[in-house]
Protein backbone atom coordinates (compact mmCIF):
# COMPACT_ATOMS: atom_id res chain seq x y z
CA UNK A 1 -49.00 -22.83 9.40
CA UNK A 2 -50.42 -19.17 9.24
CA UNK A 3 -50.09 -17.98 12.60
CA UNK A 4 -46.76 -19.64 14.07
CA UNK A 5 -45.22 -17.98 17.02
CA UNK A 6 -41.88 -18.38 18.61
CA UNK A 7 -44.19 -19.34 21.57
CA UNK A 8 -46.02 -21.74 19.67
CA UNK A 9 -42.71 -23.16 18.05
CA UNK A 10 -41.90 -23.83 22.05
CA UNK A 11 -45.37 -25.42 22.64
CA UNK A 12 -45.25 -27.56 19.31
CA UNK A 13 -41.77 -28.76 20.67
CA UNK A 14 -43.31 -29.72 24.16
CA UNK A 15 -45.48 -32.09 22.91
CA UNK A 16 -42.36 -33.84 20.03
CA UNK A 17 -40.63 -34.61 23.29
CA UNK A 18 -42.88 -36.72 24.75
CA UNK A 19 -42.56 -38.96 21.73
CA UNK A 20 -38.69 -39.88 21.87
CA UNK A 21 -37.09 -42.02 23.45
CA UNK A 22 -38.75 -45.49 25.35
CA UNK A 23 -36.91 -47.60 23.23
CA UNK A 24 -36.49 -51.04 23.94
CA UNK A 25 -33.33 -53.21 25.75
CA UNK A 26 -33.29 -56.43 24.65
CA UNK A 27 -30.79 -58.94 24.89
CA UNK A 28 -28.62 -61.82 22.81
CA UNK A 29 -26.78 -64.51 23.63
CA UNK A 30 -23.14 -64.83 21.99
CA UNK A 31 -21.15 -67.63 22.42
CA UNK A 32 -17.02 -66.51 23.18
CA UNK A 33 -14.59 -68.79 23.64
CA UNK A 34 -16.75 -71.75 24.92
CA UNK A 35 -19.37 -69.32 27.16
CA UNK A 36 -22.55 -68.17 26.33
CA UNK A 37 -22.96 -64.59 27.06
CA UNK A 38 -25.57 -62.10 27.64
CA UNK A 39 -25.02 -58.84 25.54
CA UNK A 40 -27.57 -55.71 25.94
CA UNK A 41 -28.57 -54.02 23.15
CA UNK A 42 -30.45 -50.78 23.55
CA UNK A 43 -32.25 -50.48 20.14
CA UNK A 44 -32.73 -47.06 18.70
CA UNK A 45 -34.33 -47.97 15.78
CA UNK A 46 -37.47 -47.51 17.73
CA UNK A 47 -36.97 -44.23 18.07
CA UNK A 48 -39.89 -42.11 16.24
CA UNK A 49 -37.89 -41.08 13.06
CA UNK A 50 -35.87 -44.48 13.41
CA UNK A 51 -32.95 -43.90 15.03
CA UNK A 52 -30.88 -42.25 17.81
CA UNK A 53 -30.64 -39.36 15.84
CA UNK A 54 -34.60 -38.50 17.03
CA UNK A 55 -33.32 -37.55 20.13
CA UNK A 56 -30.21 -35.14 18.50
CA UNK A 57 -32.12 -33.67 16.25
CA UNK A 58 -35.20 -32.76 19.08
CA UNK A 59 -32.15 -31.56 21.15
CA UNK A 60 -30.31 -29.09 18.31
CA UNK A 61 -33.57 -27.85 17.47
CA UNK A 62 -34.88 -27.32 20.72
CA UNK A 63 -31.72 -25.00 21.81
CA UNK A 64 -32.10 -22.87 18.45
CA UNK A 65 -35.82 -22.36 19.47
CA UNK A 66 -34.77 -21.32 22.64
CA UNK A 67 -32.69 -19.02 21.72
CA UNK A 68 -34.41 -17.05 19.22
CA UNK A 69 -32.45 -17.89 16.54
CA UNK A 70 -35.18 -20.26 14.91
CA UNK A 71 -38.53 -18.55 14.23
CA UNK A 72 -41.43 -19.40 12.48
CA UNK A 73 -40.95 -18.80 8.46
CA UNK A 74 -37.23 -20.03 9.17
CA UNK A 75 -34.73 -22.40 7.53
CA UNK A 76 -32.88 -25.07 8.60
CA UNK A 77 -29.23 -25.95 7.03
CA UNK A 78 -27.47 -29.60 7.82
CA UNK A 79 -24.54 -31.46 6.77
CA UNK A 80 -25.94 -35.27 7.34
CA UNK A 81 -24.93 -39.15 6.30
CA UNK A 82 -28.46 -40.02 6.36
CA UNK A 83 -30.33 -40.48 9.83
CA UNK A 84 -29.87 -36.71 11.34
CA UNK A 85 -30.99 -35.65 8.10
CA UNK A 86 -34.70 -37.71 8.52
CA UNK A 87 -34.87 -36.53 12.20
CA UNK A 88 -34.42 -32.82 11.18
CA UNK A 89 -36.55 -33.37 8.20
CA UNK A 90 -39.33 -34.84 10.30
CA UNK A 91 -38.86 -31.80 12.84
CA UNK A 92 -38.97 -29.25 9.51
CA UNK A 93 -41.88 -30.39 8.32
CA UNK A 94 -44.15 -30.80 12.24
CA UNK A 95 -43.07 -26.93 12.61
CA UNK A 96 -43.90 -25.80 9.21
CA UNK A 97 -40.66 -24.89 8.20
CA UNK A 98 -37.65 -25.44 5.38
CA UNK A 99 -34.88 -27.74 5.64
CA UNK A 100 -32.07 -28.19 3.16
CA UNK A 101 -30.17 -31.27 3.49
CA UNK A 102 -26.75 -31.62 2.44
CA UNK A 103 -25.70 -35.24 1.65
CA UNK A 104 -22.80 -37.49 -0.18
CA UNK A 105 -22.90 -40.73 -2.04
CA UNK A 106 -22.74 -43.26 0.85
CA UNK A 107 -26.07 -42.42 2.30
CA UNK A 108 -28.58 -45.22 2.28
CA UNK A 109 -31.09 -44.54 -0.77
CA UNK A 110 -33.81 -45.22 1.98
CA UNK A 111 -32.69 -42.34 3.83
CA UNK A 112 -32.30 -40.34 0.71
CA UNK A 113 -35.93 -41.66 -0.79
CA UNK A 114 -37.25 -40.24 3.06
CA UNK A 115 -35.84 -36.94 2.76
CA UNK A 116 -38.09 -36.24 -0.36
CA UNK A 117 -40.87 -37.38 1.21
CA UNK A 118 -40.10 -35.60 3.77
CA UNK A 119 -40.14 -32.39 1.51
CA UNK A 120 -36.17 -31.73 2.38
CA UNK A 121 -33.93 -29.97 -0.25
CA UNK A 122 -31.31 -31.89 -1.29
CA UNK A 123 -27.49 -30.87 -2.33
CA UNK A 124 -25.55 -33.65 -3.13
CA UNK A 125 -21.88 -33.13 -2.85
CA UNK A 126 -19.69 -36.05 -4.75
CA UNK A 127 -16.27 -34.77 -4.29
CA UNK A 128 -14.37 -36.79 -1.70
CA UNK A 129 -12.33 -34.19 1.05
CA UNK A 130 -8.60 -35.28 1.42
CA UNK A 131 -9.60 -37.39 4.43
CA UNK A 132 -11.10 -40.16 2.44
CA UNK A 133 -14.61 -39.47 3.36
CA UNK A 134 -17.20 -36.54 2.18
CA UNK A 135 -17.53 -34.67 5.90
CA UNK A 136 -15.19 -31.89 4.83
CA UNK A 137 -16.70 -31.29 1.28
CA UNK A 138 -20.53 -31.13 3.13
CA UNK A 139 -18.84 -28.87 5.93
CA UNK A 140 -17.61 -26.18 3.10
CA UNK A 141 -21.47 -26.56 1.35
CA UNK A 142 -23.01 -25.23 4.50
CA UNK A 143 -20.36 -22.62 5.04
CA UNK A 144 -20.71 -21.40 1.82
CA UNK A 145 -24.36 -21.81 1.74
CA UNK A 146 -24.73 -19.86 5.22
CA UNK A 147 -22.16 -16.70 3.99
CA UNK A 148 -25.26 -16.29 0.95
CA UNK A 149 -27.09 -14.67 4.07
CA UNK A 150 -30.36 -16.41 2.93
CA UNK A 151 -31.90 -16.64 5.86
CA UNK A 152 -30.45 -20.55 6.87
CA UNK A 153 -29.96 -21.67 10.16
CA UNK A 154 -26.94 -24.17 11.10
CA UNK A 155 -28.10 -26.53 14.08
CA UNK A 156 -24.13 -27.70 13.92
CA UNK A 157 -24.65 -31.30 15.20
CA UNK A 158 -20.79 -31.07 15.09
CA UNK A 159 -20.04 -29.02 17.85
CA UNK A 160 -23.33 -27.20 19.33
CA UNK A 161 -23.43 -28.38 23.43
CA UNK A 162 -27.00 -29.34 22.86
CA UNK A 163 -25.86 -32.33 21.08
CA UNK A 164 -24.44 -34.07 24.22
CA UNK A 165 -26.36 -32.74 26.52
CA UNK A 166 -29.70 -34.05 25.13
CA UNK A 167 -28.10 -37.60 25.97
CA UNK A 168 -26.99 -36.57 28.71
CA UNK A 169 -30.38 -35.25 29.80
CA UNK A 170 -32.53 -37.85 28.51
CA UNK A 171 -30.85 -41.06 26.88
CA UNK A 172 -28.63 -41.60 29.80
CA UNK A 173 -31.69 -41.49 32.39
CA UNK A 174 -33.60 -43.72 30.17
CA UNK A 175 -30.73 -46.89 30.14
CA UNK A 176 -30.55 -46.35 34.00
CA UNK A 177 -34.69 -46.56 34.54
CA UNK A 178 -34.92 -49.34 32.29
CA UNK A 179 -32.13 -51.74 33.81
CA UNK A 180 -31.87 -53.73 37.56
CA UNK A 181 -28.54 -52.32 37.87
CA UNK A 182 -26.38 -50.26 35.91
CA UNK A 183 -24.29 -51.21 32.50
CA UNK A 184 -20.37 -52.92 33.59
CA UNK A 185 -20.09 -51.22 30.22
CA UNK A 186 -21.31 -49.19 27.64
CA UNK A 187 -20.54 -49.57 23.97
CA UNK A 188 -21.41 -46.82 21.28
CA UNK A 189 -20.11 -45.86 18.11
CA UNK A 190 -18.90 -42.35 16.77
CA UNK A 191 -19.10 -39.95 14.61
CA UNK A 192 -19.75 -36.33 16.12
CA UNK A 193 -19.37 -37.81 19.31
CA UNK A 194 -22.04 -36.09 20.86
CA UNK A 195 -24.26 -39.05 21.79
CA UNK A 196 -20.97 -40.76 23.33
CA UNK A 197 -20.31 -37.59 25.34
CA UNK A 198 -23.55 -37.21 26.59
CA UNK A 199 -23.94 -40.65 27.58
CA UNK A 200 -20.53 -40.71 29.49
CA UNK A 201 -21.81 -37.44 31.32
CA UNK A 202 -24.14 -39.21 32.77
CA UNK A 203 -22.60 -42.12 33.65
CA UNK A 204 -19.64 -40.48 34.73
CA UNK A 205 -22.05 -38.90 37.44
CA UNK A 206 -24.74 -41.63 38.20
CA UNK A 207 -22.38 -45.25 37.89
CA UNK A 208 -18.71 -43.96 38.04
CA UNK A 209 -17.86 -47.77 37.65
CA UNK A 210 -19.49 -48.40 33.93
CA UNK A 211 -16.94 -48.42 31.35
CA UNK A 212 -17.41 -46.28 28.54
CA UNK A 213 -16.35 -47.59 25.27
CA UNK A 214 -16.00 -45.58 21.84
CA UNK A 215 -16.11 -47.65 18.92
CA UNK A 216 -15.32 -46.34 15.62
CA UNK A 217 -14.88 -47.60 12.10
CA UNK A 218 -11.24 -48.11 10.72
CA UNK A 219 -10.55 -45.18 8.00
CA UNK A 220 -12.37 -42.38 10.85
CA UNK A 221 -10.12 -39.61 12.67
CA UNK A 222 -13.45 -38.52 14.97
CA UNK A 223 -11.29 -39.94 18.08
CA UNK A 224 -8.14 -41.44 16.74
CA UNK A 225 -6.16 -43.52 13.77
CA UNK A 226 -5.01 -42.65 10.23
CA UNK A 227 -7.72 -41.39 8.01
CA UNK A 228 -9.00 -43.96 4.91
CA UNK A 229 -11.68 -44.81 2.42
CA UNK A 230 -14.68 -45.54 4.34
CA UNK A 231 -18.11 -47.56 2.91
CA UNK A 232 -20.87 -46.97 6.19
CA UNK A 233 -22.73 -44.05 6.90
CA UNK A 234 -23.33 -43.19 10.59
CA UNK A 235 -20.73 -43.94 12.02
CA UNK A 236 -16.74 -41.88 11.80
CA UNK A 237 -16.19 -38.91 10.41
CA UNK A 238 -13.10 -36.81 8.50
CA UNK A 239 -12.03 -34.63 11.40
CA UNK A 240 -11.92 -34.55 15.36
CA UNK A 241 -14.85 -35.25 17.46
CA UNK A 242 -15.23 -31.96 19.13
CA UNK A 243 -17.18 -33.19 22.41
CA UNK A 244 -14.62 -36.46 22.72
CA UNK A 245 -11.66 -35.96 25.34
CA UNK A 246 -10.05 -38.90 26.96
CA UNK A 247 -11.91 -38.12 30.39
CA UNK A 248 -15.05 -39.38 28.65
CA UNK A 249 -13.54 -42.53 27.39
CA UNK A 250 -12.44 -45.39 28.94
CA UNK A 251 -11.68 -47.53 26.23
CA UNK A 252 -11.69 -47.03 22.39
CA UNK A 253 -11.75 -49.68 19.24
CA UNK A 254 -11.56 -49.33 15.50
CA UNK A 255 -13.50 -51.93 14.00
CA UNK A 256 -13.31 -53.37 10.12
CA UNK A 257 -16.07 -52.99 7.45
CA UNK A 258 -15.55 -57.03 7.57
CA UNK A 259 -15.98 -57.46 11.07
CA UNK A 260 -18.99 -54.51 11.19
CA UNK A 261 -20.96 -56.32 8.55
CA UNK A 262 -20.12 -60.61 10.02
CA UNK A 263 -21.84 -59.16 13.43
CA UNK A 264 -24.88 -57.51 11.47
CA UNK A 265 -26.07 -60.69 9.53
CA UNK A 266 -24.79 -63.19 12.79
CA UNK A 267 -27.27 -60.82 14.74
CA UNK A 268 -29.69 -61.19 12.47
CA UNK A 269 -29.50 -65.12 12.02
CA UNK A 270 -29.06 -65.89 15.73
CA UNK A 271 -31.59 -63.30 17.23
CA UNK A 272 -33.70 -61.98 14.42
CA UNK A 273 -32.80 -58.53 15.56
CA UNK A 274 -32.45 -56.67 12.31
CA UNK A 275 -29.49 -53.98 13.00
CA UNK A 276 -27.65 -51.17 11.36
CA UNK A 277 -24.04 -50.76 10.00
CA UNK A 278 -22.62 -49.05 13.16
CA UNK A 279 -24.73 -50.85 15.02
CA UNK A 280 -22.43 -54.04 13.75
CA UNK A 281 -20.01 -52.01 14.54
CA UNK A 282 -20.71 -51.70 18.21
CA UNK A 283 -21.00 -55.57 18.69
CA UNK A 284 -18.20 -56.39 17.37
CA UNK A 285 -16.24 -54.07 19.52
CA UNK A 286 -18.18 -55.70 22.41
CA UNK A 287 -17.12 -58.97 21.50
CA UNK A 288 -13.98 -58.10 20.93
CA UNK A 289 -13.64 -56.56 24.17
CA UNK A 290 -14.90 -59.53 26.07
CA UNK A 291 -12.53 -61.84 24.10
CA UNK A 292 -9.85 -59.99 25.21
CA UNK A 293 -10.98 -58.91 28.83
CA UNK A 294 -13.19 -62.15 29.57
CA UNK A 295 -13.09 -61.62 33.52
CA UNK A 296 -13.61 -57.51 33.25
CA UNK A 297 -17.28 -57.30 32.25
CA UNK A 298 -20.64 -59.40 32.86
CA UNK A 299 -23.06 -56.50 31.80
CA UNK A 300 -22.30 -55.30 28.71
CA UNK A 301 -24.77 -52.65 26.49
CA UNK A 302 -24.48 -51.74 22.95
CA UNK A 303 -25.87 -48.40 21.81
CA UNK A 304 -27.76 -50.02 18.45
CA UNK A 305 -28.11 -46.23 16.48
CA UNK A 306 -30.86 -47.34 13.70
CA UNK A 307 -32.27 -51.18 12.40
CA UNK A 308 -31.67 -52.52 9.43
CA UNK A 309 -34.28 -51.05 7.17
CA UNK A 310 -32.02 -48.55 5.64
CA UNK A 311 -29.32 -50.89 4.79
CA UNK A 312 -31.23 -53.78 2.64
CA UNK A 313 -28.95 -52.25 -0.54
CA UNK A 314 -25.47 -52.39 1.25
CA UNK A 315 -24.89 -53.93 4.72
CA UNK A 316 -27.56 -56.65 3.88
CA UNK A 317 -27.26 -56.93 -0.27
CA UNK A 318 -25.27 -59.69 -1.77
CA UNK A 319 -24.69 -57.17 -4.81
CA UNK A 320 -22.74 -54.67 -2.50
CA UNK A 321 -20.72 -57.12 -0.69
CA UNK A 322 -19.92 -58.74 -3.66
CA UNK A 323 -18.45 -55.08 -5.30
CA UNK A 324 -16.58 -54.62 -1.78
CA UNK A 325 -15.61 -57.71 -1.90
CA UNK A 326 -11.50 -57.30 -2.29
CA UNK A 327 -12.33 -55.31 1.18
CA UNK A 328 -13.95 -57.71 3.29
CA UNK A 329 -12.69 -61.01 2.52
CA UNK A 330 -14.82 -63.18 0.68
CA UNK A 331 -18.80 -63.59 0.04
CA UNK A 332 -19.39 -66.65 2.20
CA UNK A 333 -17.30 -65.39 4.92
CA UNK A 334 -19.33 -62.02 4.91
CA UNK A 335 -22.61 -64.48 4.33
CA UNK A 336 -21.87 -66.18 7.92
CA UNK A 337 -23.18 -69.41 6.56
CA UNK A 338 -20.55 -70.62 9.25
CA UNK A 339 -19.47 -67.80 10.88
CA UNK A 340 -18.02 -68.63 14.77
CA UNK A 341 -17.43 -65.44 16.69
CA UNK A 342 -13.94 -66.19 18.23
């Protein structure tokens, strides 16, 4: 819009904040080893661009605008799987501005479809790094596009503080308002790291006692674990979480593509809650965890990232499970026609 100030760029971003975040807790009931019991799940799909990633992108963009280094008639640079890219592209567009969105083959087609609608650019990089995913090979896209000097700006989800500390500031305050007492435990998955860190900030500081729980997806280095072939987007990554240290986490578990997808479709049939990929994830880590630690925890909550909307041609299509199929098992396990959660 003709007329943009940095000032205005501030007050535009003053009234986006007011939009994130009141996203529901609801809860399920999963039966484990001969007990029903109650699991939290805070569910981000909610959020006003449709996932978690609402709050990150508000949070990046926010600090560059702060700082100067974003200004009206500016462009924004990302490396994204799919949900950062929409948030950033929804921010782009509200404040006028470019975004260029650089992507890989395993993000959703509905996030890829949004992005145009969205007006983003779009680089597509298909050439796997030597970590089994496509992280690296974005990474050296954005480098290479920034060193062109024209004009982009990097919000570096990957290791800019503002990552966390939007979390931190506003995610973790929002769990604690909306529940009686505070999580025994909380559950989210990985990839930067940066909601995880923020989110065990403020725990760390407000409940001391609530276990915080990183859950990642086998083939991912962003905490731990020998790199691999992964099929989700969302959640992992090809290198080291830069905000993770082991001071933030209390417990950690790599989780299957079998298991990730079973706790997806179980959700789905038992609760009607229509989840994610790494929200699958982050239940099945849960359930592992109470299998394994039945007398530990009695209030567990699962950071849900996104629903299932952007998943109907993978996590949730007979077609894709059936090509991943030497991966998972077999179709009617990954089905859950009579799936029992140990």
């Amino acid at each position: 819009m003709p007329g943009h100030t940095l000032e205005h760029f501030g007050y535009l971003l003053d009234h986006f904040e007011p939009l994130l975040g009141n996203t529901p807790i609801k809860s399920i009931e999963v039966p484990i080893q001969g007990r029903s019991h109650r699991i939290d799940l805070k569910l981000e799909g909610y959020n006003i661009t449709g996932s978690i990633k609402a709050r990150t992108a508000y949070g990046l963009v926010r600090g560059l605008v702060d700082d100067g280094v974003l200004r009206p008639g500016g462009k924004l640079i990302e490396s994204t799987s799919g949900n950062l890219g929409v948030a950033l592209a929804t921010l782009a567009r509200y404040l006028d501005i470019e975004f260029l969105a650089v992507i890989d083959p395993l993000i959703a087609s509905e996030c890829r479809a949004r992005l145009v609608d969205l007006g983003a650019r779009i680089i597509m990089v298909d050439r796997p790094d030597p970590k089994g995913g496509y992280l690296l090979s974005r990474l050296a896209v954005v480098r290479d596009m920034l060193n062109r000097n024209e004009g982009y700006v990097w919000p570096d989800q990957y290791s800019s503080p503002r990552n966390p500390e939007i979390h931190r500031r506003l995610t973790g305050p929002e769990i604690t308002a909306q529940l009686p007492v505070p999580p025994d435990a909380v559950f989210a998955a990985i990839s930067t790291g940066g909601t995880f860190a923020g989110l065990s900030a403020h725990f760390r500081e407000h409940s001391p006692s609530t276990k915080m729980i990183a859950v990642d997806i086998e083939g991912s280095i962003a905490y731990r674990g020998p790199a691999g072939r992964r099929f989700l987007p969302g959640i992992g990554a090809s290198r080291r979480s830069s905000f993770l240290g082991s001071d933030l986490v209390d417990h950690f578990y790599s989780v299957s593509l079998r298991d990730s997808v079973r706790h997806c479709h179980q959700v789905l049939r038992n609760s009607g809650i229509y989840l994610g990929g790494s929200s699958g994830a982050t239940i099945a880590a849960c359930v592992r965890h109470l299998v394994e630690n039945p007398d530990e925890i009695e209030r567990p909550l699962c950071i849900c990232p996104d629903d299932g909307g952007k998943y109907e041609q993978t996590v949730y299509s007979d077609d894709w499970l059936e090509k991943l199929r030497p991966d998972l098992e077999s179709e009617a396990e990954i089905a859950g026609q009579t799936l029992v959660v140990p």
